[in-house]
Structure formats: C-alpha cells, structure tokens
C-alpha atoms as a PDB file:
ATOM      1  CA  UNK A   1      74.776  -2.008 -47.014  1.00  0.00           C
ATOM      2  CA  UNK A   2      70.811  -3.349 -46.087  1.00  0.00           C
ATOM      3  CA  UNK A   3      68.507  -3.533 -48.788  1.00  0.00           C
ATOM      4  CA  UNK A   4      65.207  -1.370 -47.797  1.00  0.00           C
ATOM      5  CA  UNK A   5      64.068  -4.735 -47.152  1.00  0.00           C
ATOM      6  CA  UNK A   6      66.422  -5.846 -45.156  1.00  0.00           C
ATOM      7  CA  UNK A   7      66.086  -2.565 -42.874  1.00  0.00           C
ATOM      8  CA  UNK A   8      62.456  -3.315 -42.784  1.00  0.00           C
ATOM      9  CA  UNK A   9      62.961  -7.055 -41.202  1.00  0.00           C
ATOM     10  CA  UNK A  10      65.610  -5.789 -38.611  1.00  0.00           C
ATOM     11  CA  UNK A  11      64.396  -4.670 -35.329  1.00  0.00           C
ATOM     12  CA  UNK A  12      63.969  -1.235 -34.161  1.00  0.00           C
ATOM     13  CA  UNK A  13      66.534  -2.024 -31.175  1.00  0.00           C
ATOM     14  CA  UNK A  14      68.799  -3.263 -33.692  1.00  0.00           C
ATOM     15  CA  UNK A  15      68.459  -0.325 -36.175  1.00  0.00           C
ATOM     16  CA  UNK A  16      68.958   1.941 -33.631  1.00  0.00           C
ATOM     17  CA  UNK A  17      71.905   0.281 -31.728  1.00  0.00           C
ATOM     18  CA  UNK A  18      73.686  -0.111 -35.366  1.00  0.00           C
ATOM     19  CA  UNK A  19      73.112   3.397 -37.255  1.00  0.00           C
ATOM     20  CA  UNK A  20      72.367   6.002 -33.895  1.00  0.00           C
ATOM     21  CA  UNK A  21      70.703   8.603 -35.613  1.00  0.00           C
ATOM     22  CA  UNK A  22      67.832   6.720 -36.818  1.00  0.00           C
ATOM     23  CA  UNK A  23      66.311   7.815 -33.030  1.00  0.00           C
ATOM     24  CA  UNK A  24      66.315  11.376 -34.285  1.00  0.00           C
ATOM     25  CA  UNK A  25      64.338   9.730 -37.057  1.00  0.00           C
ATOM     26  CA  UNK A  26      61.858   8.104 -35.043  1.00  0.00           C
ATOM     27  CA  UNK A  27      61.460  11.233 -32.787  1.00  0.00           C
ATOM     28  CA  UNK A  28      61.005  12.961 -35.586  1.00  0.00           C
ATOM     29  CA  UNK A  29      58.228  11.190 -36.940  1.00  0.00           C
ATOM     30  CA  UNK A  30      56.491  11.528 -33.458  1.00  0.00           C
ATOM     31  CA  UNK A  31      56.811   7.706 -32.414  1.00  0.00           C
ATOM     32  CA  UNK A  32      58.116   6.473 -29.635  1.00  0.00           C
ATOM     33  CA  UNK A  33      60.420   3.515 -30.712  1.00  0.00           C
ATOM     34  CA  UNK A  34      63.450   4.545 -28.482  1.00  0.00           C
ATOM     35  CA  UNK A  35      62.993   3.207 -24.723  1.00  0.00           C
ATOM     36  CA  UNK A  36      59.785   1.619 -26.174  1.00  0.00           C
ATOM     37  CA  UNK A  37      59.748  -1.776 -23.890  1.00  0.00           C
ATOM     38  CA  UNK A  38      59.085  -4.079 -27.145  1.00  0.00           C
ATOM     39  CA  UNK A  39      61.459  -2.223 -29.691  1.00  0.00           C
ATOM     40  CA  UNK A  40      63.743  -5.625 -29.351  1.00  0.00           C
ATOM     41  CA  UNK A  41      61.250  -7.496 -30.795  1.00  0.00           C
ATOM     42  CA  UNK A  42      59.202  -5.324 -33.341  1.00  0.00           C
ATOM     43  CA  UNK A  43      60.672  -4.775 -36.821  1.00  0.00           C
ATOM     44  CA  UNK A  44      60.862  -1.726 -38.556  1.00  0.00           C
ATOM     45  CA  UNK A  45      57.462  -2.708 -40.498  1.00  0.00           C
ATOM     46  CA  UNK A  46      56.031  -3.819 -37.240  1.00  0.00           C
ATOM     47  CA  UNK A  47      56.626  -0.154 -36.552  1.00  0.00           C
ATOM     48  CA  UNK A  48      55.409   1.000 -39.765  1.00  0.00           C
ATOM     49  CA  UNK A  49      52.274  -0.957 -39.618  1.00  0.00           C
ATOM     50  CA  UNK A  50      51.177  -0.066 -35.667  1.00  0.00           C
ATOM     51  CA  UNK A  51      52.141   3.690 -36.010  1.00  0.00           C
ATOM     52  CA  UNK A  52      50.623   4.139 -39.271  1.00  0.00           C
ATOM     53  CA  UNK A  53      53.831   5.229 -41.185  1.00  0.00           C
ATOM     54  CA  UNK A  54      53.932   3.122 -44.664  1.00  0.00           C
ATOM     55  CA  UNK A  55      57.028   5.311 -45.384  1.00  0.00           C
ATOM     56  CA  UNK A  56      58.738   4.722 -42.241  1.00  0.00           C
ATOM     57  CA  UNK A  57      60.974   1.934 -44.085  1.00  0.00           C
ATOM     58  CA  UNK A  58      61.847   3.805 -46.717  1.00  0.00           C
ATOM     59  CA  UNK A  59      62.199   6.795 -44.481  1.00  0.00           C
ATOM     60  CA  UNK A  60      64.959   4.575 -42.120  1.00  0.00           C
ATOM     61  CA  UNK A  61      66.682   3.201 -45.387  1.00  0.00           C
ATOM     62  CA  UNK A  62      67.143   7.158 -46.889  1.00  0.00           C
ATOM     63  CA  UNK A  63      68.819   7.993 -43.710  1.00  0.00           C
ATOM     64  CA  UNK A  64      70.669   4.711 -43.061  1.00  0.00           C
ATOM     65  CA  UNK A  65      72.233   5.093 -47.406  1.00  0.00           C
ATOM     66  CA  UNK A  66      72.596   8.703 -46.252  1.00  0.00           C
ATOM     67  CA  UNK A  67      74.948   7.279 -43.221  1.00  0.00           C
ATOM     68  CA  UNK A  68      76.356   5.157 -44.720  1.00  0.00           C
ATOM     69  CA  UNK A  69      77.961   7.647 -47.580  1.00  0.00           C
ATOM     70  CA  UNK A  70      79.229   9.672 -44.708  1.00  0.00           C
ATOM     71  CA  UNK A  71      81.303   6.853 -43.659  1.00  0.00           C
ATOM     72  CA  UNK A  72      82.654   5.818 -46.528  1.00  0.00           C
ATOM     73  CA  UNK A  73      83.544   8.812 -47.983  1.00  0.00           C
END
C-alpha cells in the first residue's frame, strides 16, 4: 500500500488507471482530472496545487486505504 506521499508523486493517469474509483473522487471534488489531456504527466499535488485542493492528497489516499481494505478483506 502507497504512503500519502507516495499517492501524491504518482500521476493522476496512473492513480486513476490503478484504483478506478478515484474518478468519482475527482468528479466529486468538481475537477476535471479524468480525460484531462495532461493528467499523464501531472501528479496528484500538481493537481492539488493548480485546482486549489490542499486536501486532495489526503482526500485520494482515504479512498485509495479505503480500497484497498475492501480487497483484502
């Protein structure tokens, strides 16, 4: 399992290709990360930073942990 800071380095193509329900995420916060032309190259802080979401990380790492208990259970 990623470290929050982990999450935060990885990509938003690559967050959302490896755990698919972080685009519910990032719809829900109202940003447009999925189909976003440059979501291969901009990291999950990247994200943060330009939309203005400091939690967005730590929003993506919640949901990621909760994910990840799902499958292992």
């Amino acid at each position: 399992m990623p470290t929050a800071e982990e999450i935060s380095r990885m990509t938003v193509q690559d967050v959302m290709a490896r755990w698919p329900a972080t685009v519910q995420l990032f719809q829900q916060l109202h940003i447009v990360c999925p189909g976003c032309p440059i979501s291969p190259f901009c990291t999950v802080q990247d994200a943060a930073v330009l939309h203005r979401l400091e939690s967005l990380s730590l929003s993506v790492y919640q949901l990621v942990s909760q994910l990840t208990e799902r499958l292992t259970d």
